[in-house]
Structures are given as structure tokens and as C-alpha cells.
Protein backbone atom coordinates (compact mmCIF):
# COMPACT_ATOMS: atom_id res chain seq x y z
CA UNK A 1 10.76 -28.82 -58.10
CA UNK A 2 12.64 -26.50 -60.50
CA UNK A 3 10.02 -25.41 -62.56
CA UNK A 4 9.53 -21.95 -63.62
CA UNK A 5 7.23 -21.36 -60.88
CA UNK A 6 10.56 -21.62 -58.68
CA UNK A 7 12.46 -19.13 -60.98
CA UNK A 8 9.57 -16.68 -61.19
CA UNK A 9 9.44 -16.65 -57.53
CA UNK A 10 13.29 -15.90 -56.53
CA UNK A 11 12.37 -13.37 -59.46
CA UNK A 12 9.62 -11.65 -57.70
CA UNK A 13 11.52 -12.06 -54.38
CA UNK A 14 14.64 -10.39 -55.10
CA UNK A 15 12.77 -7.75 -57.38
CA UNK A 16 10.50 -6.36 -54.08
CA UNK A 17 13.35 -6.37 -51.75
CA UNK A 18 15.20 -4.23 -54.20
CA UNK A 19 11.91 -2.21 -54.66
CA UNK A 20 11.83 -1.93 -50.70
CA UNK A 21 15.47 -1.34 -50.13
CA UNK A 22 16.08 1.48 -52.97
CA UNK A 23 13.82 4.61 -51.62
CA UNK A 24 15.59 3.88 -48.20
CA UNK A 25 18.94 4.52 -46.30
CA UNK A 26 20.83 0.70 -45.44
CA UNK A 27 22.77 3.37 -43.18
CA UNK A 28 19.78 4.12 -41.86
CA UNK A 29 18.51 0.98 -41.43
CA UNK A 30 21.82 -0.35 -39.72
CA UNK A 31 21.73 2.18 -37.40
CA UNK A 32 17.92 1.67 -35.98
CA UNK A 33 18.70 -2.06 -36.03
CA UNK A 34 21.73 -1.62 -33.59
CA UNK A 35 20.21 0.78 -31.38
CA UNK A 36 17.20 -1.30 -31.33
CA UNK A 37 16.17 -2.92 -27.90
CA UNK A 38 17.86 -6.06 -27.79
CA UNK A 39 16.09 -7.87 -24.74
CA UNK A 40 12.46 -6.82 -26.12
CA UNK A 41 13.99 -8.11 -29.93
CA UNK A 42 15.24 -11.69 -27.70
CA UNK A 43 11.81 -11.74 -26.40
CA UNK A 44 10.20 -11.38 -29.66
CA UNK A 45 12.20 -13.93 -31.33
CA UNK A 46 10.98 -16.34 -28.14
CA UNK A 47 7.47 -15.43 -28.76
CA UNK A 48 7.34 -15.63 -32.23
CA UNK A 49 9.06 -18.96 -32.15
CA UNK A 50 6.08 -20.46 -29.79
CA UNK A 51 3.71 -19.70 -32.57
CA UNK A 52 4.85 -23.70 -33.98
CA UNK A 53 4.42 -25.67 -30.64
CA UNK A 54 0.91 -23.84 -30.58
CA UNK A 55 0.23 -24.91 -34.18
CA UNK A 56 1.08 -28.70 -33.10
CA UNK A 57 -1.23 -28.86 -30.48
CA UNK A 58 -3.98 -27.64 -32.48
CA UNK A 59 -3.02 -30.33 -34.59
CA UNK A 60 -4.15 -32.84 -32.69
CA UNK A 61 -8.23 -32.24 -32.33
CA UNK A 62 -8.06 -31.81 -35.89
CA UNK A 63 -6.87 -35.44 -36.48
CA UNK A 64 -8.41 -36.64 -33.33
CA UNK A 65 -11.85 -37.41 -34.98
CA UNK A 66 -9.85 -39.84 -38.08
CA UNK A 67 -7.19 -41.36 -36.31
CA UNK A 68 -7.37 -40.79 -32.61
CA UNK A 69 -5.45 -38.74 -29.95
CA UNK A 70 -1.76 -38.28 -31.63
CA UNK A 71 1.14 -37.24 -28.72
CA UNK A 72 2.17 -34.27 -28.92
CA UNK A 73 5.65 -34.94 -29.95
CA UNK A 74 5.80 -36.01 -33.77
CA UNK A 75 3.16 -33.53 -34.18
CA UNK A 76 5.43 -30.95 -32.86
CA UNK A 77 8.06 -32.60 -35.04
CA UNK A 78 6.70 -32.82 -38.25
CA UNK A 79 5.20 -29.33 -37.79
CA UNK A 80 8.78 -27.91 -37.45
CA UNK A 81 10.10 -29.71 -40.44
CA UNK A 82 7.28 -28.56 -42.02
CA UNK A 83 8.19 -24.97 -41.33
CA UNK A 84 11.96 -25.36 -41.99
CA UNK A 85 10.88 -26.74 -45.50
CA UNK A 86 9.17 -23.85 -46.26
CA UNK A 87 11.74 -21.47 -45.10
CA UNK A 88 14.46 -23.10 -47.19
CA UNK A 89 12.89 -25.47 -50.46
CA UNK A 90 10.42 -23.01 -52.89
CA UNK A 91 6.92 -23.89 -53.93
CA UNK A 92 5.61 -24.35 -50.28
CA UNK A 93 7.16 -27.74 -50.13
CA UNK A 94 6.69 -27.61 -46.41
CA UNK A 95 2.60 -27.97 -46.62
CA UNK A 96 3.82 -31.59 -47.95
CA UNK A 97 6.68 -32.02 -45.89
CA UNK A 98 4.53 -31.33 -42.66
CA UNK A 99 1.86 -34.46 -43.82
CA UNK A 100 4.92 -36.89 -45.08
CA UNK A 101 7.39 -36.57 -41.52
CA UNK A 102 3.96 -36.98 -39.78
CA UNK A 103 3.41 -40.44 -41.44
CA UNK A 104 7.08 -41.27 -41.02
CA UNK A 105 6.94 -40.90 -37.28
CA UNK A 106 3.36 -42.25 -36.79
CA UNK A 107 2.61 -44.86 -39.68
CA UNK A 108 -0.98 -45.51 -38.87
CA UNK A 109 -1.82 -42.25 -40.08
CA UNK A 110 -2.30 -42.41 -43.97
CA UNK A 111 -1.17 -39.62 -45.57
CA UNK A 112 -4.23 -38.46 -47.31
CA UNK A 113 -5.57 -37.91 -44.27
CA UNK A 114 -2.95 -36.06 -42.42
CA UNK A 115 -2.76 -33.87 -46.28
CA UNK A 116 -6.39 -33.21 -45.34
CA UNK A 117 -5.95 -32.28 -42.15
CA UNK A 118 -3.97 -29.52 -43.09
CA UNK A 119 -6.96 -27.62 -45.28
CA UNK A 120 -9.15 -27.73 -42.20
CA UNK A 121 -6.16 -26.11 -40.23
CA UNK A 122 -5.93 -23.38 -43.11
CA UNK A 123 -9.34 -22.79 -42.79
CA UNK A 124 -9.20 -22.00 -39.45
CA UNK A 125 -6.39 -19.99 -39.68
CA UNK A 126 -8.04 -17.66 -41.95
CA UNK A 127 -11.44 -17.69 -39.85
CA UNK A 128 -9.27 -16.17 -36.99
CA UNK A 129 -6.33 -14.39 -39.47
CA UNK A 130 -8.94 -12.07 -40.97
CA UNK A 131 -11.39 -12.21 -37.87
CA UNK A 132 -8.83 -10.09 -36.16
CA UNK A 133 -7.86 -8.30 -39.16
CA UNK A 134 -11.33 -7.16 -39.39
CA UNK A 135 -11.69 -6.58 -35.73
CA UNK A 136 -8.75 -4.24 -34.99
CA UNK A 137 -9.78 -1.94 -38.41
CA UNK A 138 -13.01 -1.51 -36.20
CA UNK A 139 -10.50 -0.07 -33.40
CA UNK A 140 -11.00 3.83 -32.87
CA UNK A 141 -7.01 4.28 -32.75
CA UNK A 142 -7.19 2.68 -36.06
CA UNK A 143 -5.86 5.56 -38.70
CA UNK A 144 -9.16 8.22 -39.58
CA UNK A 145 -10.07 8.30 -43.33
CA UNK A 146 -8.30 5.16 -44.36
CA UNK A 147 -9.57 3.68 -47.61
CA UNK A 148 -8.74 0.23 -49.40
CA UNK A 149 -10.13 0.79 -53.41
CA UNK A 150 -12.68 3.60 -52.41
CA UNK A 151 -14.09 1.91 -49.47
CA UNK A 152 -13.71 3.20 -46.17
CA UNK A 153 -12.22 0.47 -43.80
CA UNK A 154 -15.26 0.43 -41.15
CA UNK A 155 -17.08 -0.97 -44.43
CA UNK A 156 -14.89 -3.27 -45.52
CA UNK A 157 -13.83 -4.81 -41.74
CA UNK A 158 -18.55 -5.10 -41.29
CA UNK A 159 -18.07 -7.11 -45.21
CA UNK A 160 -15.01 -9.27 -44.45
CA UNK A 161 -16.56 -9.97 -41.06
CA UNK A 162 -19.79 -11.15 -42.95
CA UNK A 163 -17.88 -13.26 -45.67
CA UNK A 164 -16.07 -15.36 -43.03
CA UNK A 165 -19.32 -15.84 -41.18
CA UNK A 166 -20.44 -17.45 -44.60
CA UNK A 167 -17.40 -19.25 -44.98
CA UNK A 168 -17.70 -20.67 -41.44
CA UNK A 169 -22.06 -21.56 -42.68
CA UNK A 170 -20.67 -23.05 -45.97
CA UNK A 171 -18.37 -25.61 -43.87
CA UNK A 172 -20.65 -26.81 -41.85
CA UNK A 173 -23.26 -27.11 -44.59
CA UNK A 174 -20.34 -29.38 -46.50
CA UNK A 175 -20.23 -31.23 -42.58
CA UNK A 176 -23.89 -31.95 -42.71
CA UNK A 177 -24.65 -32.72 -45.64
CA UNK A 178 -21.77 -35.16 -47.30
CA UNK A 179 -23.83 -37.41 -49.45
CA UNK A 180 -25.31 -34.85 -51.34
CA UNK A 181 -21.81 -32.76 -51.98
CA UNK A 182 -20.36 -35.79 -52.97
CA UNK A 183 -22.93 -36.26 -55.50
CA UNK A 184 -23.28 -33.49 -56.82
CA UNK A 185 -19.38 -33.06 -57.20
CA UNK A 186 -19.82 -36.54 -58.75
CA UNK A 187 -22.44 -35.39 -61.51
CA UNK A 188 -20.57 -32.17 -62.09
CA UNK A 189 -17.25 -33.78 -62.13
CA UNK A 190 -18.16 -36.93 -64.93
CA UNK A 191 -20.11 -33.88 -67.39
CA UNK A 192 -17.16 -31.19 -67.16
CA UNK A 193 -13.60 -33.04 -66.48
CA UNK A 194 -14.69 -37.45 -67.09
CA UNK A 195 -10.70 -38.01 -66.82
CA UNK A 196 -10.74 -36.37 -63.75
CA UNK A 197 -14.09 -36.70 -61.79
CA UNK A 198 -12.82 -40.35 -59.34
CA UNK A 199 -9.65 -37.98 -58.23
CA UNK A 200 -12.06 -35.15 -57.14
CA UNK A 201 -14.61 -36.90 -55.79
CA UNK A 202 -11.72 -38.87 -53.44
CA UNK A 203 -10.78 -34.88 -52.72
CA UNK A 204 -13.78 -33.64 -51.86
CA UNK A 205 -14.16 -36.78 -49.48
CA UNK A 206 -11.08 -36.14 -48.21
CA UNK A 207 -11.65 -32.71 -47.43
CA UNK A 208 -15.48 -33.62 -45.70
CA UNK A 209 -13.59 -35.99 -43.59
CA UNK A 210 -11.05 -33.52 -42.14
CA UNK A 211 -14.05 -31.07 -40.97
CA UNK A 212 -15.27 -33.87 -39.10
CA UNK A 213 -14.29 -31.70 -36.04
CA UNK A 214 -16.88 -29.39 -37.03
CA UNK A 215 -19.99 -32.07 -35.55
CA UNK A 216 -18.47 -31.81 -32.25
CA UNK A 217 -18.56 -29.06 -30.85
CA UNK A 218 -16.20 -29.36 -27.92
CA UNK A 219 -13.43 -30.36 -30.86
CA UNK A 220 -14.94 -27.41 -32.73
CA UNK A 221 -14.28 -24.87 -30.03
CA UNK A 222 -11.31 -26.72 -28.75
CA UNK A 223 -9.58 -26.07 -32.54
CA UNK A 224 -10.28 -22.18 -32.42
CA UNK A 225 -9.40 -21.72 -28.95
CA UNK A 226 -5.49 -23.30 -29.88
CA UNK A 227 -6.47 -21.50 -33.33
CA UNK A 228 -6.98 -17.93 -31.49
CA UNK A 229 -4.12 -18.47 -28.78
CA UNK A 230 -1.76 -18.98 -32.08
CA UNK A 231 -2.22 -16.23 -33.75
CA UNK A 232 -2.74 -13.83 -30.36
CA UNK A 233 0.71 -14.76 -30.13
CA UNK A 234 1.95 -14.15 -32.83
CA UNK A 235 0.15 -10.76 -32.83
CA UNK A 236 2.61 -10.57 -29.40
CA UNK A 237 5.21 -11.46 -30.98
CA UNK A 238 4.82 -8.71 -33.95
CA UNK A 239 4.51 -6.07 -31.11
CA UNK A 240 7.75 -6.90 -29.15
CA UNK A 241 9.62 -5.99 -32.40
CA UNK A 242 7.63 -2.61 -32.89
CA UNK A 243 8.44 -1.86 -29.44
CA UNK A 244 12.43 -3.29 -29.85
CA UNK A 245 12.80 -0.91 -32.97
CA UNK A 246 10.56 2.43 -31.38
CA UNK A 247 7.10 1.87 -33.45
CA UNK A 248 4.73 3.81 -31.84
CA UNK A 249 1.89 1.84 -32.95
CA UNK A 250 -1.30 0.50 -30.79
CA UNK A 251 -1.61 -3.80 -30.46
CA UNK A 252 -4.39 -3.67 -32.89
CA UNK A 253 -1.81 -2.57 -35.69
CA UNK A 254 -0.20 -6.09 -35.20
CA UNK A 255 -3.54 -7.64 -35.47
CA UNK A 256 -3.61 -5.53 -38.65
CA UNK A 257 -0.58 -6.43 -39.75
CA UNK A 258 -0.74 -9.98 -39.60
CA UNK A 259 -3.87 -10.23 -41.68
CA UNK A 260 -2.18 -8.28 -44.43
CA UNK A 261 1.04 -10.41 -44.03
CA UNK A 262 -1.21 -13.32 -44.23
CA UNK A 263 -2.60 -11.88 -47.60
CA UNK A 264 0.82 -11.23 -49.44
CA UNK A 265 2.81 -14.10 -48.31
CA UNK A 266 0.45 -16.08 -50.73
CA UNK A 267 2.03 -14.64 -53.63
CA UNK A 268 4.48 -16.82 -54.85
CA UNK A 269 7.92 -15.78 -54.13
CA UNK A 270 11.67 -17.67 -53.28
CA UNK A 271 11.49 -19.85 -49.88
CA UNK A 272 11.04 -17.97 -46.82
CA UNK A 273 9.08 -15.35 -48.23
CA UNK A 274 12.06 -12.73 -48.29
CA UNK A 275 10.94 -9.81 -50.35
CA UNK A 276 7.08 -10.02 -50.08
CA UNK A 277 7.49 -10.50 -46.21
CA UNK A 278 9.36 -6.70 -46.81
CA UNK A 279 7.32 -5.14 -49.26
CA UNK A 280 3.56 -5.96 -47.73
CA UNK A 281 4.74 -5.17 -44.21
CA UNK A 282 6.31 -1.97 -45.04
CA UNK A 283 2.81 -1.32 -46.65
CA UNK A 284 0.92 -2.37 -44.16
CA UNK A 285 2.87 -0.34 -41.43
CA UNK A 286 2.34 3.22 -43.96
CA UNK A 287 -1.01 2.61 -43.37
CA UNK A 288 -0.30 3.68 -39.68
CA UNK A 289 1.97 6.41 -40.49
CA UNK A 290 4.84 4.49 -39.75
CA UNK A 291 8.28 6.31 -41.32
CA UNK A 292 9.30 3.46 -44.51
CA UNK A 293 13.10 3.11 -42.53
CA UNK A 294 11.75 2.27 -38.98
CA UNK A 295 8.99 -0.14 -41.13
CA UNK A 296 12.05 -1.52 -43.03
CA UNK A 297 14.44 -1.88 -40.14
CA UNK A 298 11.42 -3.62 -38.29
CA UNK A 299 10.42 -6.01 -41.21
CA UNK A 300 14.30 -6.94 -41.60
CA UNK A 301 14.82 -7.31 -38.00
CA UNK A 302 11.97 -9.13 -37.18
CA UNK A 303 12.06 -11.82 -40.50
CA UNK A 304 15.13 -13.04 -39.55
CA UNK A 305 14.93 -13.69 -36.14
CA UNK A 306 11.71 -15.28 -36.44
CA UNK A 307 13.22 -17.38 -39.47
CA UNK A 308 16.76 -18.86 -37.51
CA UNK A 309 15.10 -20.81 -34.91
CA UNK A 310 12.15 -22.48 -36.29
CA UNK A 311 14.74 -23.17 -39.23
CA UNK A 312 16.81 -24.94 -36.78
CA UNK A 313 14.70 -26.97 -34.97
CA UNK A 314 12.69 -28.21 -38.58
CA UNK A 315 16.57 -29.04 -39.95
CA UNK A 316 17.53 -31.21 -36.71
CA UNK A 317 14.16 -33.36 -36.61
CA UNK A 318 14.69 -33.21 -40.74
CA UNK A 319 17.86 -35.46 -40.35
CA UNK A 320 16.77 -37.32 -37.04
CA UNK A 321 14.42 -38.90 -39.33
CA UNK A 322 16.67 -39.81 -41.75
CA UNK A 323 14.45 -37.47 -44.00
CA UNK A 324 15.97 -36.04 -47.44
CA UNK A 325 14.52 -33.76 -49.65
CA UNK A 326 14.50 -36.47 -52.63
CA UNK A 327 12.58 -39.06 -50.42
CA UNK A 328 9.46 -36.20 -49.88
CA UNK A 329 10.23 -35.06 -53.45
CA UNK A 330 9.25 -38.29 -54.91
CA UNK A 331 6.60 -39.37 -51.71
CA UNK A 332 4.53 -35.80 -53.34
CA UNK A 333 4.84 -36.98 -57.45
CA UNK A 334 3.57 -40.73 -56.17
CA UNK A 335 1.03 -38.77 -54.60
CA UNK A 336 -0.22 -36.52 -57.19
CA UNK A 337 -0.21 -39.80 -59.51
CA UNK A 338 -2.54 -42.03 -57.50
């Protein structure tokens, strides 16, 4: 796992919290932080903590389809370790670590399938990420005469809008029509990459399967209600700390927000996203007029609250399973082999 990828990303991380850091005043900073409202900053830290048990319980339609109705409890589980793995290894080793504890726990699940599973529950995270994204830059409170590359923000909320809406169209044309993606990924596959074309076509196949809860649509609408309720949330939880720290913003800036956050924590940074988690949220607060210490104070405040517990939690179930970081290591390289 110590590639350069790993070194480039503590790079970039400690690089944009300097860059965030140096145009403000720590004093500054320290001093909104402990004047802050500490019951609204414990009840964001509660809320933004529920966002996991949320996550686990959409889980379960997901995987209901391939392997049945799962309890709730190793889903819960492995969805913490998950998260505590990506808070504290680099390289997203938690989007593994989630699949592998869920295997450990419940061995009738194969762990192509559970790896699967996870795609269709990004997918659905960005349907309703950037869905509400969109939908609070259509807000009237949302800042006049914004623009993102020349284009006002009413046009680029009606294109996003449109492009998930084909997103959502190109899904369930993969759903219905299996045989003939497979085939043609099959033709494509043996002409362009030969060594390669039985490892993607066992991809793509993987990847149909896990949006088998797209044919039924009580699953379907079952997935985006827990899908919508987790990131509503989290949206909640984003506001408490505006409100703990004296943002003066409207709810549809944390729908904002999130989107944006959602965006830049995909650049590839040190574990736990410190840095980029700074840097994009202090940006995404200026576009509300937000002053850069109360964005910074909030950003700080809020990243490590929302980090401790979650950490916690994944770390205990981590060694209740007699898990170790060597054992998922070499579970992903076996993996990537086969």
C-alpha cells in the first residue's frame, strides 16, 4: 500500500491545509472554535455520526436480491470498519475493507458480490449527492450572479439535473438488457485488451448483478428512500455545525455543500481526507459569502468531530474480528490476481 500514490496524497494533503491555514488567523480560529456552541457542536457530532447506521441499512436491499435479507448487525459492522479504514489507512482501503469484514462475519456472501454491491451503493449516492446539489442551486436564497466557468448556476443545476436523469436511464438500460452488454463488452474487450477481456467481462457481470435492485421496484425505491434519509442527514448534520460556529447560511447551503464536498474528497489525498476536506469546504462556503476564518473554524471543527467516533466504533469491531490490516492487505492483491 505504500506506493507513490500514498506519498503524493499526504503530499497534496498537507500542502492544502497549509494553503488553507496561511491567509488566516489560528488565533482567530481558536477563538471562534471555543466560543462556538457546544451543545449544537455535541448534536452535530451525534447526527453526523448516524449517517453510518443509515448507510448499513441501505445495505441490505442492495444485497437482498443476490444473497438474501442480511441482519442488520455485521452490516452495520463491516460498514464502520469500513469507515475507520478509510479515516486512518490511504488509498481508500476502506471501500475493500467494508466488502472483506462483511464476508468475515457472514461467509455465505462471496466477496465479489458484496465488492459489487458497493458500486450500486455509489451510484446511488451520487443520484441523490448531486440531486440535491442541483436542487438547492435552484433555491432563490441561493447567492445572485453566481457562476461556475461562465455558466450561471440555474444552468448548470437544469444540466446536472438532466445528466443524472441519464445516468439513472443508462442503469436500467444495463438492468434490462444484460446479454447484449455482456456481449458487446465481450467483442470489444477480445479486439482492444485479449489479455484482459475474461476479467472484464466477469466485471461487467458483476456490476449487472448488483443493479439487480433496479427490476424491483419496491427494492428500487426502498434503496433511495434509505439513500435520501442518509444524506438529508448528513445535510443536518452540516447545519448544526454552521449554526454551533454562527454561519448565517440557509439549509440549502448544506445541501450545497455536501455535493461539492462529495466532488473534492475524490481527489486523492492522506487518509481521512484532511486538507481537501479544508480547502473545498472553505470554497464552497465563499460561494455564500461566508468570512474564510468562520469557514475554516467550521471545516476544522466539524472534520474532527465527525472523524473520532465513527473512527472508534470501525477500530473496536476492527479487532473484535480479529481483523489486521495485513490479512485485508493480502485478501485485496489475491483479489486483484484472480
Amino acid at each position: 500500500m505504500r506506493s507513490w500514490k500514498t506519498w503524493v496524497g499526504f503530499a497534496l494533503s498537507a500542502l492544502l491545509l497549509w494553503w488553507t491555514l496561511r491567509s488566516v488567523d489560528v488565533q482567530d480560529v481558536w477563538r471562534v472554535l471555543r466560543t462556538s456552541n457546544a451543545v449544537l457542536f455535541a448534536a452535530c457530532t451525534v447526527v453526523a455520526t448516524c449517517i453510518f447506521p443509515l448507510r448499513a441499512r441501505r445495505w441490505q436491499p442492495i444485497l437482498e436480491p443476490v444473497v438474501g435479507t442480511l441482519p442488520f448487525g455485521p452490516l452495520w459492522r463491516s460498514t464502520a470498519i469500513g469507515m475507520m479504514m478509510n479515516n486512518v489507512f490511504p488509498l481508500r482501503a476502506g471501500e475493500f475493507g467494508r466488502a472483506f469484514a462483511l464476508t468475515r462475519e457472514v461467509p455465505r456472501v462471496p466477496l465479489t458480490t458484496a465488492l459489487s454491491s458497493l458500486g450500486v451503493d455509489r451510484v446511488f449516492d451520487a443520484l441523490v449527492l448531486f440531486g440535491m446539489m442541483f436542487g438547492a442551486m435552484l433555491d432563490p436564497r441561493f447567492p445572485v450572479g453566481a457562476t461556475i466557468a461562465g455558466q450561471s448556476i440555474p444552468q448548470l443545476a437544469r444540466g446536472g439535473i438532466v445528466l443524472l436523469l441519464m445516468l439513472l436511464a443508462v442503469c436500467y438500460a444495463v438492468v434490462l438488457q444484460p446479454a447484449r452488454i455482456i456481449g458487446w463488452t465481450d467483442a470489444v474487450a477480445r479486439r482492444l485488451l485479449p489479455r484482459y477481456a475474461d476479467a472484464l467481462v466477469r466485471f461487467v457481470e458483476l456490476g449487472i448483478g448488483g443493479l439487480a435492485v433496479l427490476r424491483d421496484t419496491r427494492r428500487f425505491l426502498a434503496v433511495m428512500a434509505w439513500a435520501i434519509a442518509h444524506w438529508a442527514v448528513h445535510a443536518l448534520g452540516l447545519y448544526l455545525g454552521f449554526m454551533a460556529v454562527g454561519v448565517d447560511v440557509p439549509f440549502s447551503a448544506a445541501l450545497f455543500l455536501q455535493g461539492v464536498l462529495g466532488i473534492g474528497v475524490a481527489i486523492p489525498s492522506s487518509p481521512g481526507f484532511f486538507g481537501v476536506f479544508e480547502v473545498v469546504a472553505v470554497a464552497g462556503l465563499g460561494v455564500y459569502g461566508v468570512p474564510k476564518e468562520l469557514a475554516v473554524s467550521w471545516a476544522l471543527g466539524y472534520h474532527l468531530l465527525s472523524f473520532i467516533p465513527i473512527t472508534v466504533f470501525g477500530a473496536v469491531y476492527f479487532a473484535r474480528l480479529g481483523l489486521s490490516f495485513g490479512n485485508v492487505r493480502h485478501a485485496q492483491s489475491a483479489t486483484a490476481e484472480s
